[in-house]
Each structure stands twice: as C-alpha cells, then as structure tokens.
PDB file of N, CA and C in Angstrom:
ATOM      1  N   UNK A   1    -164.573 128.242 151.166  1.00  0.00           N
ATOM      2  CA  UNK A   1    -164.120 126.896 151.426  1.00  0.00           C
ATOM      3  C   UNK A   1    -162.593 126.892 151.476  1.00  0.00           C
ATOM      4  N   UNK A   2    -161.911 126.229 152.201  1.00  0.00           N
ATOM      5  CA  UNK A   2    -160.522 126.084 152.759  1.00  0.00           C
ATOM      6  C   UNK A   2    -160.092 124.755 151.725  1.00  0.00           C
ATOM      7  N   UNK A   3    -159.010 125.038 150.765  1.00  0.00           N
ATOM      8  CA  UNK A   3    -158.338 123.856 150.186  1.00  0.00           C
ATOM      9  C   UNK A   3    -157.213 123.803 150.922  1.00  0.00           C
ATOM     10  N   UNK A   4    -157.123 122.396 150.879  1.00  0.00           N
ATOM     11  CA  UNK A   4    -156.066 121.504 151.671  1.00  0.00           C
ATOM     12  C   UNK A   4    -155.117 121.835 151.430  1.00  0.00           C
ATOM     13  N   UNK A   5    -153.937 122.123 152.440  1.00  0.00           N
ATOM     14  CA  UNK A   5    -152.245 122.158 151.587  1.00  0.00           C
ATOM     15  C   UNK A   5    -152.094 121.294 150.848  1.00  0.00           C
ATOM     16  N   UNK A   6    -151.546 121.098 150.157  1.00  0.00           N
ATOM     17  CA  UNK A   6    -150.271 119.678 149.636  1.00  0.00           C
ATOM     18  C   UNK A   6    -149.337 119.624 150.401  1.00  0.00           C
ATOM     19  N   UNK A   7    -148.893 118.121 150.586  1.00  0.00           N
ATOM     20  CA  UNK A   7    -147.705 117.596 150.644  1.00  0.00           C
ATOM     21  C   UNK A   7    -147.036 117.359 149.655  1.00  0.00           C
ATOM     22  N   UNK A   8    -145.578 117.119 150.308  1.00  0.00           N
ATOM     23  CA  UNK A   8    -145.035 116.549 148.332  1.00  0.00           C
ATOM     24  C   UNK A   8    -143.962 115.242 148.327  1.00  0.00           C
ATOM     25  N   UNK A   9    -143.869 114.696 149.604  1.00  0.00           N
ATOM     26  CA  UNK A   9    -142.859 113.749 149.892  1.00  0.00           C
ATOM     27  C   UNK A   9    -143.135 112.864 151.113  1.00  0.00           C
ATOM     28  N   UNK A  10    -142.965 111.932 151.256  1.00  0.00           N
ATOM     29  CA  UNK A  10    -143.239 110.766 152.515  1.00  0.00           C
ATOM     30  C   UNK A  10    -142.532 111.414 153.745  1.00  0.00           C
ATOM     31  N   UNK A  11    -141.502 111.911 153.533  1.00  0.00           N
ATOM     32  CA  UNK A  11    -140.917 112.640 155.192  1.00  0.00           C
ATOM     33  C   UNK A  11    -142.214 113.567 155.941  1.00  0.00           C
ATOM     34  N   UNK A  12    -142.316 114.926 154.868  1.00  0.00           N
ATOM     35  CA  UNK A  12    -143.621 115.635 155.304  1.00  0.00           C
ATOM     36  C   UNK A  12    -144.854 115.136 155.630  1.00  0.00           C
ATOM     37  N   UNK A  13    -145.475 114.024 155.241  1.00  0.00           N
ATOM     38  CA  UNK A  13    -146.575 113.135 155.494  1.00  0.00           C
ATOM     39  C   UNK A  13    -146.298 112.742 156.776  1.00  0.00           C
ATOM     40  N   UNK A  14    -145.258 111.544 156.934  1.00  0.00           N
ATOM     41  CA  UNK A  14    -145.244 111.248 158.351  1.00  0.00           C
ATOM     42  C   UNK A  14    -144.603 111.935 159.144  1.00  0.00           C
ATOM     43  N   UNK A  15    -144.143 112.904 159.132  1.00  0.00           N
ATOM     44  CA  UNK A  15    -144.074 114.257 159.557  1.00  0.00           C
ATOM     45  C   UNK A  15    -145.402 114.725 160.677  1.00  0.00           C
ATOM     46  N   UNK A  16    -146.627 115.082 159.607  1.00  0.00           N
ATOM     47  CA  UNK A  16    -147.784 115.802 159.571  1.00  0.00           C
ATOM     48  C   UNK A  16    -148.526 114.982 160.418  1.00  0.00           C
ATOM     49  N   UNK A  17    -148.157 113.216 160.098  1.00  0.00           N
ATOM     50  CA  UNK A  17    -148.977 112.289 161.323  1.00  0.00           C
ATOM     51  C   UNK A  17    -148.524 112.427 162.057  1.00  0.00           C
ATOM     52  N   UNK A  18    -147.005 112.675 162.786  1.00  0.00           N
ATOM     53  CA  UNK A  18    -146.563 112.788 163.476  1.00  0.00           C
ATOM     54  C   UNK A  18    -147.070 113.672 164.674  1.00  0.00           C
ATOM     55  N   UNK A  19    -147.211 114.664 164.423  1.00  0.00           N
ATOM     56  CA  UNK A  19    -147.333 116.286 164.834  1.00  0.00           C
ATOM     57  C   UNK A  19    -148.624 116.150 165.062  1.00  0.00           C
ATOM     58  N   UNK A  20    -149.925 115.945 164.350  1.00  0.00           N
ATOM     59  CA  UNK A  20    -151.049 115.956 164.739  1.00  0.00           C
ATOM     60  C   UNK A  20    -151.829 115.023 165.073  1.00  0.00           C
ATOM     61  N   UNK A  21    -152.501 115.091 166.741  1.00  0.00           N
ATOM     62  CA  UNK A  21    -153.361 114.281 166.556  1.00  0.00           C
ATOM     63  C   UNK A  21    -154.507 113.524 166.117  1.00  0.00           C
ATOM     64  N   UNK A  22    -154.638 114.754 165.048  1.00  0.00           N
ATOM     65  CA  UNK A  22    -155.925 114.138 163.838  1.00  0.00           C
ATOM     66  C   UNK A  22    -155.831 114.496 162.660  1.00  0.00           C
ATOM     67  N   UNK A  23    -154.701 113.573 161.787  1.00  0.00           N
ATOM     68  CA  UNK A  23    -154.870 114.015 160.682  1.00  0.00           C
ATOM     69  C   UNK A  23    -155.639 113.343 159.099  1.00  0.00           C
ATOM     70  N   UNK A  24    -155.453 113.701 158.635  1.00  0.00           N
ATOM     71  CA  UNK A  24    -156.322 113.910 157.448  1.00  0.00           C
ATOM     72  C   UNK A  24    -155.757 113.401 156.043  1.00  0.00           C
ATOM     73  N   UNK A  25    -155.646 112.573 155.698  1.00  0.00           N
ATOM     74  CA  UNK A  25    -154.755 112.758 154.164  1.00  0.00           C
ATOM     75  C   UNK A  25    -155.905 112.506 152.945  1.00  0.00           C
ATOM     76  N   UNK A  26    -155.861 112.936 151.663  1.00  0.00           N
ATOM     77  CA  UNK A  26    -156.676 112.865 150.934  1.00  0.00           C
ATOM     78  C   UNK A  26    -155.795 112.695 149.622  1.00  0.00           C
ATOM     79  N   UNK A  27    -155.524 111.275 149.339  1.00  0.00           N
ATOM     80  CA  UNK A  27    -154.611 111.002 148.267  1.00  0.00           C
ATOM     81  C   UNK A  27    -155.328 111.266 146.677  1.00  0.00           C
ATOM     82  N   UNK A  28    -155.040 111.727 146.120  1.00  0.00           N
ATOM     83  CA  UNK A  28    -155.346 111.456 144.645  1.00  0.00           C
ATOM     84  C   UNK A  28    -154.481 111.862 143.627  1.00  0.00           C
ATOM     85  N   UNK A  29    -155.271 111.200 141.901  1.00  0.00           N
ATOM     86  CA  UNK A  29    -154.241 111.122 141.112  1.00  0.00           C
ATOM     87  C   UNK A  29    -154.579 112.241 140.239  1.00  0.00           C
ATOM     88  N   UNK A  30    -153.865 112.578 139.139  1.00  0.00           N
ATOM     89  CA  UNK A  30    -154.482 113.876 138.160  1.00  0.00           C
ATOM     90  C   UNK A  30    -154.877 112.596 137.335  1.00  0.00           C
ATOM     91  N   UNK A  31    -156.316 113.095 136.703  1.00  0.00           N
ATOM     92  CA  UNK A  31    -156.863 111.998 135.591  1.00  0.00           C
ATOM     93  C   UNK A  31    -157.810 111.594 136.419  1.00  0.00           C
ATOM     94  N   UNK A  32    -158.250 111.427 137.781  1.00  0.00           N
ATOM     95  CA  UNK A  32    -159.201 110.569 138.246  1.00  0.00           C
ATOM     96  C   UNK A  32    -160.367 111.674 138.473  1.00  0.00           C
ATOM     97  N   UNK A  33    -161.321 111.206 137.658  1.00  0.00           N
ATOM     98  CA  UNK A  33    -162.192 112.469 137.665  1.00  0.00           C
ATOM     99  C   UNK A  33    -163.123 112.044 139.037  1.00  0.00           C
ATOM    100  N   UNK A  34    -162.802 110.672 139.698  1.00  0.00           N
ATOM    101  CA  UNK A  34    -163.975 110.533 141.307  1.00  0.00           C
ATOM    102  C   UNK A  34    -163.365 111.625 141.828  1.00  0.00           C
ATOM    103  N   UNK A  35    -161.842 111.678 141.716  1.00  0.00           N
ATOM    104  CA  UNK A  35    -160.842 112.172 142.382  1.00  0.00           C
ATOM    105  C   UNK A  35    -160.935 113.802 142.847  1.00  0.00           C
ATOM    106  N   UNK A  36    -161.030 114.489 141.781  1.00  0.00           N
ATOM    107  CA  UNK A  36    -162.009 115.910 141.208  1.00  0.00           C
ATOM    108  C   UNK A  36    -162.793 116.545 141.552  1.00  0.00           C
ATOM    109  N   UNK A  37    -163.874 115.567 141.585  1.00  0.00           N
ATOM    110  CA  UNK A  37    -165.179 115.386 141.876  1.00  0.00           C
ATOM    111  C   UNK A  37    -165.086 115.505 143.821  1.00  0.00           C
ATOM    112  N   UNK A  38    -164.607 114.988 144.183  1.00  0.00           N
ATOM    113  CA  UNK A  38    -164.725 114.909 145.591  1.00  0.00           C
ATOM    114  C   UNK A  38    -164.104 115.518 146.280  1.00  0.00           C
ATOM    115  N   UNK A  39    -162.954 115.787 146.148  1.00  0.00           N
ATOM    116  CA  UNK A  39    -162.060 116.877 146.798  1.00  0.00           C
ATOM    117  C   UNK A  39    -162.999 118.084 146.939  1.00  0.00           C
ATOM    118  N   UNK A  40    -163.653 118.722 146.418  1.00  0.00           N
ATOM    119  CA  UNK A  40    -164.638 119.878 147.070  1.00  0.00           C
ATOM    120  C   UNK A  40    -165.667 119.450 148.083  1.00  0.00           C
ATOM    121  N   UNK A  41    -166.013 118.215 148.054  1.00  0.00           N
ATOM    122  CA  UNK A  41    -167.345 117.840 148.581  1.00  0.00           C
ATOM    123  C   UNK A  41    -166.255 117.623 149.938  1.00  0.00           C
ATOM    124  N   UNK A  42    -165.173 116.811 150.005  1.00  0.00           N
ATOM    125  CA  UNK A  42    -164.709 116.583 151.363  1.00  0.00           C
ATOM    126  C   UNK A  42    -164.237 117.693 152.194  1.00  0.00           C
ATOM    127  N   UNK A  43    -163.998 118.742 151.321  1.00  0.00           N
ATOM    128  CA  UNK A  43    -162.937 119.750 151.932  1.00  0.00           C
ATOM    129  C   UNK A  43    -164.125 120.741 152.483  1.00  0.00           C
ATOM    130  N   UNK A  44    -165.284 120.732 151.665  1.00  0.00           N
ATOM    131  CA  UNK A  44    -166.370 121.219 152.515  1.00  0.00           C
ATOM    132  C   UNK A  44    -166.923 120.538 153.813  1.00  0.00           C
ATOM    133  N   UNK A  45    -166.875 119.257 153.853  1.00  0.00           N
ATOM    134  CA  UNK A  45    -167.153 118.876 154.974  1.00  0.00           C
ATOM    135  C   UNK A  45    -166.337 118.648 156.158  1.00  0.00           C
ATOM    136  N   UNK A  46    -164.940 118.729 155.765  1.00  0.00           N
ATOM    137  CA  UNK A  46    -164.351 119.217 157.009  1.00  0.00           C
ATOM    138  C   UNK A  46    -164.044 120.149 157.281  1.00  0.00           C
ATOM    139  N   UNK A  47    -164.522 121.219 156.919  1.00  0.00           N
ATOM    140  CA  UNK A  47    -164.915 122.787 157.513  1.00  0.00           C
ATOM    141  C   UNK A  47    -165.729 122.647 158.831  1.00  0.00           C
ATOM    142  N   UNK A  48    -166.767 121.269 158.921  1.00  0.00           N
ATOM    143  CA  UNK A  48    -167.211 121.080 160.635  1.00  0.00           C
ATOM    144  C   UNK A  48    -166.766 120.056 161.474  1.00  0.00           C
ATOM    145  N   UNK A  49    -165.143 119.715 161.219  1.00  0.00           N
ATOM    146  CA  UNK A  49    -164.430 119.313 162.002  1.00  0.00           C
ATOM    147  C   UNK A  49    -163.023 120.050 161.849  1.00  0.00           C
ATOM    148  N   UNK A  50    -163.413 121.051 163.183  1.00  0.00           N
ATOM    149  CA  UNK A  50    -161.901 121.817 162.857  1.00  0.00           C
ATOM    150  C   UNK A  50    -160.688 121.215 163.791  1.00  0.00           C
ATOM    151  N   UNK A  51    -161.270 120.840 164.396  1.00  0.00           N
ATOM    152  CA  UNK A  51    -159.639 120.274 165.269  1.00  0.00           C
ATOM    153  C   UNK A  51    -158.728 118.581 164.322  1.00  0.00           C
ATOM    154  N   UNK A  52    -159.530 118.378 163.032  1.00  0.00           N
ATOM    155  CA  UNK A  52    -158.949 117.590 162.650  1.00  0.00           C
ATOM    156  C   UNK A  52    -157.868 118.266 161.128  1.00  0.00           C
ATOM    157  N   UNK A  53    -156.753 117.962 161.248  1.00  0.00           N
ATOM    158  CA  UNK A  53    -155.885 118.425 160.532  1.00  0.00           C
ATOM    159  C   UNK A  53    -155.660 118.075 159.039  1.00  0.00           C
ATOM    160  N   UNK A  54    -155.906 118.832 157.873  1.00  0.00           N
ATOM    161  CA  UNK A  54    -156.305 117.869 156.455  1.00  0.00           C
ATOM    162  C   UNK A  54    -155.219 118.595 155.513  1.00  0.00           C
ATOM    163  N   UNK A  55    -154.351 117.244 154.711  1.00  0.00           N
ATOM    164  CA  UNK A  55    -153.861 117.462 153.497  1.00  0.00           C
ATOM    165  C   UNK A  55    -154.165 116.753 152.182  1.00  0.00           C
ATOM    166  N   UNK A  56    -153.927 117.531 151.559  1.00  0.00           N
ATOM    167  CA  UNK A  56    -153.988 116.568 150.271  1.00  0.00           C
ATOM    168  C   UNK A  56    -152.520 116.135 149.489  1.00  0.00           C
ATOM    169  N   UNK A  57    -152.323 114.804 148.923  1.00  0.00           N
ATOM    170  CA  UNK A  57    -151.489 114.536 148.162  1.00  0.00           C
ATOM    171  C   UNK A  57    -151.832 113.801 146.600  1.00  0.00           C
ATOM    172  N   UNK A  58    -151.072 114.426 146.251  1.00  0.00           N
ATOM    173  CA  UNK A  58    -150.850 113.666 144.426  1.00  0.00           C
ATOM    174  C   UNK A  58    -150.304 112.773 144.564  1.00  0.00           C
ATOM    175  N   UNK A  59    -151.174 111.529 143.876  1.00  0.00           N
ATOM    176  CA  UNK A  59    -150.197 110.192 143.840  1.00  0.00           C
ATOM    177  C   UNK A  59    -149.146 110.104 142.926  1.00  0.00           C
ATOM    178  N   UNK A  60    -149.091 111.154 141.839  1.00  0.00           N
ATOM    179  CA  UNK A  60    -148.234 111.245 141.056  1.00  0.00           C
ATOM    180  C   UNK A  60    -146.796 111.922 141.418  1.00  0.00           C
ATOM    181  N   UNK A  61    -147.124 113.397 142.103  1.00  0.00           N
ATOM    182  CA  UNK A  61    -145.710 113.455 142.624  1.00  0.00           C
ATOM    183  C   UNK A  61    -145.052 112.962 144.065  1.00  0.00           C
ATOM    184  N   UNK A  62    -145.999 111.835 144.462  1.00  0.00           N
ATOM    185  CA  UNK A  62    -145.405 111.252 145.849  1.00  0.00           C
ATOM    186  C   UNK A  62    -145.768 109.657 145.582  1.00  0.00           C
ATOM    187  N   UNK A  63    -145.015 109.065 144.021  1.00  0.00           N
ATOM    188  CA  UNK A  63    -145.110 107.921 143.872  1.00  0.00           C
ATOM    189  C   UNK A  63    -145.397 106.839 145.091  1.00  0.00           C
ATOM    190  N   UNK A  64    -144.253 106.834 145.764  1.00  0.00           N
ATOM    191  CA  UNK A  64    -143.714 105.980 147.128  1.00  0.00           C
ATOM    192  C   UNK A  64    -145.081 106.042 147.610  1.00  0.00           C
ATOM    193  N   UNK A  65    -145.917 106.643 148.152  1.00  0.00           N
ATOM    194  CA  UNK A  65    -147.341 107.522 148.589  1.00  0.00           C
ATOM    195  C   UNK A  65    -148.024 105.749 148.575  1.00  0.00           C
ATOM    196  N   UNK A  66    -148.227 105.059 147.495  1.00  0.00           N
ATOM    197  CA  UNK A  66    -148.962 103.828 147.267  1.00  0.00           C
ATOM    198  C   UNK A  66    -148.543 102.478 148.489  1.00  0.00           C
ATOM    199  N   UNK A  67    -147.273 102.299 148.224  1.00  0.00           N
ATOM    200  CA  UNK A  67    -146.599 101.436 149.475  1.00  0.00           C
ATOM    201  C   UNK A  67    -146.576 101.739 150.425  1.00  0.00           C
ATOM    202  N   UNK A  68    -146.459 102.681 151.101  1.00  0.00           N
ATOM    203  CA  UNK A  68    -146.203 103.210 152.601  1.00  0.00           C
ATOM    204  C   UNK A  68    -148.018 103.347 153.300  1.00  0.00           C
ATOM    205  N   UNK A  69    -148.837 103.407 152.094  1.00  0.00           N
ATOM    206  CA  UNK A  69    -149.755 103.510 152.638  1.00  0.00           C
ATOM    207  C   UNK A  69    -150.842 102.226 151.991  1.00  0.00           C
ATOM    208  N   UNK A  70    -150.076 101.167 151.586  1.00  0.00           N
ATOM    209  CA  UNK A  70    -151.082  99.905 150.907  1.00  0.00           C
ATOM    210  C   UNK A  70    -152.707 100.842 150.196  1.00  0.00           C
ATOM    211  N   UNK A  71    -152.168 101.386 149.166  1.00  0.00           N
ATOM    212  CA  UNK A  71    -153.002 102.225 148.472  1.00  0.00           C
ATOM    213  C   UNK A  71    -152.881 101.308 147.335  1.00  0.00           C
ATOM    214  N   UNK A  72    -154.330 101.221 146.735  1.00  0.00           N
ATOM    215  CA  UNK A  72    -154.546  99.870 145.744  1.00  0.00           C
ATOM    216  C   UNK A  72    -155.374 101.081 144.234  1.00  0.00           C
ATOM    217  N   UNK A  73    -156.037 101.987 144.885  1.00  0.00           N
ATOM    218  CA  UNK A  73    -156.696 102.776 144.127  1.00  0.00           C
ATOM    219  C   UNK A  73    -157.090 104.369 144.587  1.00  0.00           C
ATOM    220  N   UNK A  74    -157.481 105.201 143.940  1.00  0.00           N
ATOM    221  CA  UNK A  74    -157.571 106.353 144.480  1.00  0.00           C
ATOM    222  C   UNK A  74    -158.940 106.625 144.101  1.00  0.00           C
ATOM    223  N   UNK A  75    -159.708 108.033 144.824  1.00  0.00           N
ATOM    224  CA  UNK A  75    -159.047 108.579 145.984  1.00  0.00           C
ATOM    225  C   UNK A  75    -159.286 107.573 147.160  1.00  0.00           C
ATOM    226  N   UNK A  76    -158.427 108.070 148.178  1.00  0.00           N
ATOM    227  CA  UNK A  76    -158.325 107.251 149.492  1.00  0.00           C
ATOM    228  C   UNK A  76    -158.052 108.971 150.424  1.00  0.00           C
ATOM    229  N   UNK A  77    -159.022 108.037 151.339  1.00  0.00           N
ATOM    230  CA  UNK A  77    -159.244 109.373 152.260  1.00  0.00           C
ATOM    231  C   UNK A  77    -158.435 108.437 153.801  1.00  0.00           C
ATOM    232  N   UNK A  78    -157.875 108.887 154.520  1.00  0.00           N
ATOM    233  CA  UNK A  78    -157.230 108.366 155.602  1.00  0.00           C
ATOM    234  C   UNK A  78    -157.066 109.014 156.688  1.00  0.00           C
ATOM    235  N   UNK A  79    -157.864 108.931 157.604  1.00  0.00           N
ATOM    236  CA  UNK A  79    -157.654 109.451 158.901  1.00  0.00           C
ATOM    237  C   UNK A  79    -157.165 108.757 159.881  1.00  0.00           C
ATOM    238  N   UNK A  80    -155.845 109.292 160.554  1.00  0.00           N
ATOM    239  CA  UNK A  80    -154.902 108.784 161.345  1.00  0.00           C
ATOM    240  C   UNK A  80    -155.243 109.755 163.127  1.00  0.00           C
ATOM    241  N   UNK A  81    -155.739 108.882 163.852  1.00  0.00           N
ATOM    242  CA  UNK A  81    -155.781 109.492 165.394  1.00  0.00           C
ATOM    243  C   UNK A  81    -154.612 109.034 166.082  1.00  0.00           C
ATOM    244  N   UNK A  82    -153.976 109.784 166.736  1.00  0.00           N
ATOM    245  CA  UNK A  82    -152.508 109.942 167.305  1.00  0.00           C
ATOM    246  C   UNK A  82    -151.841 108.924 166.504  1.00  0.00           C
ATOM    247  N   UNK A  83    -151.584 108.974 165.273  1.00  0.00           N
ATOM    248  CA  UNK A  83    -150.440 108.148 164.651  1.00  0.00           C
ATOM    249  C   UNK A  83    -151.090 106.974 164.042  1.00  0.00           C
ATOM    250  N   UNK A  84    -152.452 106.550 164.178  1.00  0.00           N
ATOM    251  CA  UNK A  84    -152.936 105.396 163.666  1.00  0.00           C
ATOM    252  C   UNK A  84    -154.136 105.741 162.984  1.00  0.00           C
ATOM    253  N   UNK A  85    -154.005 104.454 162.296  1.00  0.00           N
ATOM    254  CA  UNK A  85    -154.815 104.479 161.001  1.00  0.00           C
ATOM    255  C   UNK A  85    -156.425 104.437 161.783  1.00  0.00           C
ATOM    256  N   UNK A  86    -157.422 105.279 161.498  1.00  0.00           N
ATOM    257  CA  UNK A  86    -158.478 105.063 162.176  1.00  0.00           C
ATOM    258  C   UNK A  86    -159.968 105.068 161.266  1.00  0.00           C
ATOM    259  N   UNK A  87    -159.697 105.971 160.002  1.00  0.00           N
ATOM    260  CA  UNK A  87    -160.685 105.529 159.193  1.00  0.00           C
ATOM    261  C   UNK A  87    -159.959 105.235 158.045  1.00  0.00           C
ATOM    262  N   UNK A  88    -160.404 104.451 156.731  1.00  0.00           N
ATOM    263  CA  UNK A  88    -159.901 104.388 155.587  1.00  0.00           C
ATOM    264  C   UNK A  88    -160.916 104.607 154.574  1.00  0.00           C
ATOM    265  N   UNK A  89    -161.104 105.280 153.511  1.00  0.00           N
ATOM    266  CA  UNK A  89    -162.094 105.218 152.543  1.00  0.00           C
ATOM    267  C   UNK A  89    -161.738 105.359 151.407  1.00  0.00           C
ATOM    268  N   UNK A  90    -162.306 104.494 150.526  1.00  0.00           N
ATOM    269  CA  UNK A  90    -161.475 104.744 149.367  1.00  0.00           C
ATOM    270  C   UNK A  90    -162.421 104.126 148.173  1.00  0.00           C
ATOM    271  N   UNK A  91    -162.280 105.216 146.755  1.00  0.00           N
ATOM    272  CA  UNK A  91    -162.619 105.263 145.311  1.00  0.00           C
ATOM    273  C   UNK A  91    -164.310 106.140 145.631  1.00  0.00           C
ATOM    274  N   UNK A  92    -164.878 105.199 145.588  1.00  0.00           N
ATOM    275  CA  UNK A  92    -166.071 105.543 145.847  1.00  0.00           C
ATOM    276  C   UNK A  92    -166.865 106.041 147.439  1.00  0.00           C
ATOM    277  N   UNK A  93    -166.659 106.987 147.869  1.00  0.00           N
ATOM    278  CA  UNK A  93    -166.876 107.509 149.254  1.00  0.00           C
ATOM    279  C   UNK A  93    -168.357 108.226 149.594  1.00  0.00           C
ATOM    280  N   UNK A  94    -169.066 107.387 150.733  1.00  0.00           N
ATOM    281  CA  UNK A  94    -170.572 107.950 150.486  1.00  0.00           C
ATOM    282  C   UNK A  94    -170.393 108.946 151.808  1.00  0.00           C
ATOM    283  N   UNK A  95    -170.627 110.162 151.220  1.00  0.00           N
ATOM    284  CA  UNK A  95    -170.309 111.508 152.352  1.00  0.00           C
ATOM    285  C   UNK A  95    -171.177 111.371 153.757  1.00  0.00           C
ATOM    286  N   UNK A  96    -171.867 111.078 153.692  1.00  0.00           N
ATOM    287  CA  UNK A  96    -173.136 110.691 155.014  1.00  0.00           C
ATOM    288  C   UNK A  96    -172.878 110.001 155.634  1.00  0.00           C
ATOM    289  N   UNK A  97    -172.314 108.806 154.713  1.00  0.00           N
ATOM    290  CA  UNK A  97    -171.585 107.770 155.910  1.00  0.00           C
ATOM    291  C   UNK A  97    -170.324 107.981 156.268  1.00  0.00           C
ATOM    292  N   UNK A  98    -169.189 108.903 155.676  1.00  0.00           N
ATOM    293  CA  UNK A  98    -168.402 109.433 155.911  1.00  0.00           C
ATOM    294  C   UNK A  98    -168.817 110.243 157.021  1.00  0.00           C
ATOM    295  N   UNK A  99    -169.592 111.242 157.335  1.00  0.00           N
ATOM    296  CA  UNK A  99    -169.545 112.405 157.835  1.00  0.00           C
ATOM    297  C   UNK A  99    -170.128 111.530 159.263  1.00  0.00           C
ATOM    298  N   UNK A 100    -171.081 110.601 159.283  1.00  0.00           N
ATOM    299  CA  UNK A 100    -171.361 110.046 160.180  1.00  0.00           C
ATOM    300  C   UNK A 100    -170.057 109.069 161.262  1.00  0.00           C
ATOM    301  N   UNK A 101    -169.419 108.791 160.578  1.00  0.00           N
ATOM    302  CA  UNK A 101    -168.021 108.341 161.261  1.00  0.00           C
ATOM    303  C   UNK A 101    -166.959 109.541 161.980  1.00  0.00           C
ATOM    304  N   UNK A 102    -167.164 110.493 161.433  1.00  0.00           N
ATOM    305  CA  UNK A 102    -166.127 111.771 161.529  1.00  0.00           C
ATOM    306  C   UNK A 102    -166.894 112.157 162.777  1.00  0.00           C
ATOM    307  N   UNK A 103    -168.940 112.138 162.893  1.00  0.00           N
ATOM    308  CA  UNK A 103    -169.295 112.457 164.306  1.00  0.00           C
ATOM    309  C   UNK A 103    -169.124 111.637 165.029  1.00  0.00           C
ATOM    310  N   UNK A 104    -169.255 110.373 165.276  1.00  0.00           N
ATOM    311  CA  UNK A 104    -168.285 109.695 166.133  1.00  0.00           C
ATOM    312  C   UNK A 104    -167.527 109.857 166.667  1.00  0.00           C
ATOM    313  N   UNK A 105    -166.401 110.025 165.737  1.00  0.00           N
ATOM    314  CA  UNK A 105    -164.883 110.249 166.152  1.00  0.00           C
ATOM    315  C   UNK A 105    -164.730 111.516 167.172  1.00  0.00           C
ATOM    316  N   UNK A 106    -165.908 112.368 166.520  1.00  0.00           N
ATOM    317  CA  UNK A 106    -165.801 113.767 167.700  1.00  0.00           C
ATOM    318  C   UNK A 106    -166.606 113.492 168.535  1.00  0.00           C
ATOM    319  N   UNK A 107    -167.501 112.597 168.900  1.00  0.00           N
ATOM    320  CA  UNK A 107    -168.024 112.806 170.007  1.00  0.00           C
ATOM    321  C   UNK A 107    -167.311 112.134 171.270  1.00  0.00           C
ATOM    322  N   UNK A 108    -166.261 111.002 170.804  1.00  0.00           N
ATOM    323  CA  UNK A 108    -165.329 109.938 171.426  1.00  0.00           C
ATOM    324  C   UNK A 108    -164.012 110.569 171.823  1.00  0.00           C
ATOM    325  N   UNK A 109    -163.680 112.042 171.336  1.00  0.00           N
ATOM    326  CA  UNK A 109    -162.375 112.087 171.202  1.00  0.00           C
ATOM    327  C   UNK A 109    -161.496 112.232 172.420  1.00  0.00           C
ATOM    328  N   UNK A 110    -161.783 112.508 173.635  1.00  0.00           N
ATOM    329  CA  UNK A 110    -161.634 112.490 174.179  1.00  0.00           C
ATOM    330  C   UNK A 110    -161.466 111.061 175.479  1.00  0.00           C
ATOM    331  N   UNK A 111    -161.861 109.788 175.026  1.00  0.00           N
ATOM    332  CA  UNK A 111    -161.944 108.090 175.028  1.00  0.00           C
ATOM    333  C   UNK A 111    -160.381 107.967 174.342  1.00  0.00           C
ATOM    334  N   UNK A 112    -159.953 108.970 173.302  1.00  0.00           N
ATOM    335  CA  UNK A 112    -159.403 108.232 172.396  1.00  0.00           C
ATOM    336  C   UNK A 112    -157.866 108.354 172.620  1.00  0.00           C
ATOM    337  N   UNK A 113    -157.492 108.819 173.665  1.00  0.00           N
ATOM    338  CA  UNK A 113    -156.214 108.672 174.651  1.00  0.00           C
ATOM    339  C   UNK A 113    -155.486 107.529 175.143  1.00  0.00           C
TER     340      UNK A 113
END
C-alpha cells in the first residue's frame, strides 16, 4: 500500500492543486482516532484510481489548513478537479459511497474539461 506524502504549509497545498488535475487532500489531526482509522482504508482505495493525485495533511502542523479550506472537523477528504472543489467528505466517511463517487468521476473525466 502507497502512503500519501505530506504537505506541510498552504503554499505547497495550493501549489499541488495547482499542478494537478486531480487532486486529493486528506486532512487530519493527531488524536483523532476516525482519523487513524481511515487513512489506511482510503489510501488503499486509491490505489484504483491512479491518475488521481493524493496527499495527506496534519491539521496540527498546517493550522491555517482549517480557514482556507472551511474545515469545521476532521478527517475531511477533498477532491479538487482542475482547481475545484469537487467532492467533500468529512468525519465519518462511508467507503462505498465514497468509492462509488470516485467511479463516476472516472468514468466522466474526460466531460470534465
């Protein structure tokens, strides 16, 4: 299984949206055990979406991380297609219905120009 880089600062983030057209962010805090808990289950499941680009960030060392992205609670999963916000999920994330949106997104991606 492939773990996510980290980011560590708001430049590199919108940076990373910048640069890719499908990216990935997977915010969480240390202490949040959903937080823990899911980061393996997601990072396994985007092993069958490879053209989408995935990081993870600590809400702790990228305070700012909460405002820039109207983050109310963690984890928050955020997928941005060319620069925009296109899925949002957040605390409690049901993988099926997750994974069912992510086939969507690949079967459309090419619409999505």
């Amino acid at each position: 299984m492939n773990h996510f880089p980290e980011l560590t600062n708001i430049a590199e983030i919108d940076h990373f949206i910048d640069t890719n057209r499908l990216a990935f962010l997977y915010v969480s805090r240390q202490g949040c055990s959903v937080c823990h808990s899911l980061l393996p289950q997601v990072e396994s499941l985007m092993e069958n979406y490879p053209k989408i680009n995935a990081v993870h960030i600590r809400a702790e060392q990228v305070e700012e991380v909460a405002g820039h992205f109207s983050i109310f609670t963690v984890p928050v999963l955020l997928l941005f297609v060319n620069g925009k916000e296109y899925i949002r999920e957040a605390r409690m994330v049901h993988m099926d219905l997750l994974a069912a949106k992510l086939d969507r997104l690949y079967t459309n991606l090419d619409r999505l120009d």
